[in-house]
C-alpha atoms as a PDB file:
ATOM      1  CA  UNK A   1     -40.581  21.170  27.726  1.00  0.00           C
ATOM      2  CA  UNK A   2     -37.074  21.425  27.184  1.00  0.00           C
ATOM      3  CA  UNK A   3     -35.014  18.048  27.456  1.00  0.00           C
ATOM      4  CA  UNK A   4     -31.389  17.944  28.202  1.00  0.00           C
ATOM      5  CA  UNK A   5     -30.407  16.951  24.681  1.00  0.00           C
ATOM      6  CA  UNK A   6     -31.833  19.958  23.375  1.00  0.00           C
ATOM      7  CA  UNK A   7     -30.486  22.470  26.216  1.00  0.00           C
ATOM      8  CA  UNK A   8     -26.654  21.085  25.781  1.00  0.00           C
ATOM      9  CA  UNK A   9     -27.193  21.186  21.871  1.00  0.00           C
ATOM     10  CA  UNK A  10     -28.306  25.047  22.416  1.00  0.00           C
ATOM     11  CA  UNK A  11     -25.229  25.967  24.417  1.00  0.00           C
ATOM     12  CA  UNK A  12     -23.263  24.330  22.302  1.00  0.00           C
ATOM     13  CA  UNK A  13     -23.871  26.123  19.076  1.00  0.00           C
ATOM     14  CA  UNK A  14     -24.341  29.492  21.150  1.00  0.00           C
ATOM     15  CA  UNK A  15     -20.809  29.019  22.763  1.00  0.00           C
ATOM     16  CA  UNK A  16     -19.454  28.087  19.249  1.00  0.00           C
ATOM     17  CA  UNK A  17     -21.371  31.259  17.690  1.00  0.00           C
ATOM     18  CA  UNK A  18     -19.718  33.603  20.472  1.00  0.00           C
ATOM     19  CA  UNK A  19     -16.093  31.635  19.936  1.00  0.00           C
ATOM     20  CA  UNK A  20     -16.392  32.600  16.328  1.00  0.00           C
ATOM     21  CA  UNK A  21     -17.423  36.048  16.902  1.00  0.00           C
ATOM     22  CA  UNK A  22     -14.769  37.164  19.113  1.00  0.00           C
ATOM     23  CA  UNK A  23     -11.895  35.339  16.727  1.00  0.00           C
ATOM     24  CA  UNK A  24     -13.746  37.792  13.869  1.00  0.00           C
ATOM     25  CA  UNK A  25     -13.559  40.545  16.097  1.00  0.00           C
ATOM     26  CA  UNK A  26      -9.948  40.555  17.217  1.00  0.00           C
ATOM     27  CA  UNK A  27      -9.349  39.533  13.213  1.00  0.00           C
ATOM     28  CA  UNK A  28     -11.320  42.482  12.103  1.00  0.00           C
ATOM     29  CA  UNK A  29      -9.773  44.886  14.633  1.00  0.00           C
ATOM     30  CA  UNK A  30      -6.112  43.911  14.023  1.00  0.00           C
ATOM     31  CA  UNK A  31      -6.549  44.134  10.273  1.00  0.00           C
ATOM     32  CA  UNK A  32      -7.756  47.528  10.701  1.00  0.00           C
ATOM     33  CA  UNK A  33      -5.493  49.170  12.544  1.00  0.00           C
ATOM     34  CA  UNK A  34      -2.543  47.600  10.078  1.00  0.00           C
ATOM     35  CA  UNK A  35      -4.231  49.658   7.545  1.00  0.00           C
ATOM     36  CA  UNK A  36      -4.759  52.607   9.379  1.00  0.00           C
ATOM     37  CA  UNK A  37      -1.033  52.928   9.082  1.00  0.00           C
END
């Protein structure tokens, strides 16, 4: 089973994974579109 330790621990690095990922999205997507012109 689960314990709560292990659940919050979970969220945490899954919130922290999605955090990063949209911060290298909008990065990613602004950088291209300076280049594109």
């Amino acid at each position: 089973m689960i314990t709560d330790v292990q659940l919050s621990f979970f969220a945490n690095i899954l919130g922290i994974c999605l955090f990063l990922l949209v911060i290298m999205y909008h990065y990613g997507y602004l950088f291209h579109t300076k280049m594109g012109k």
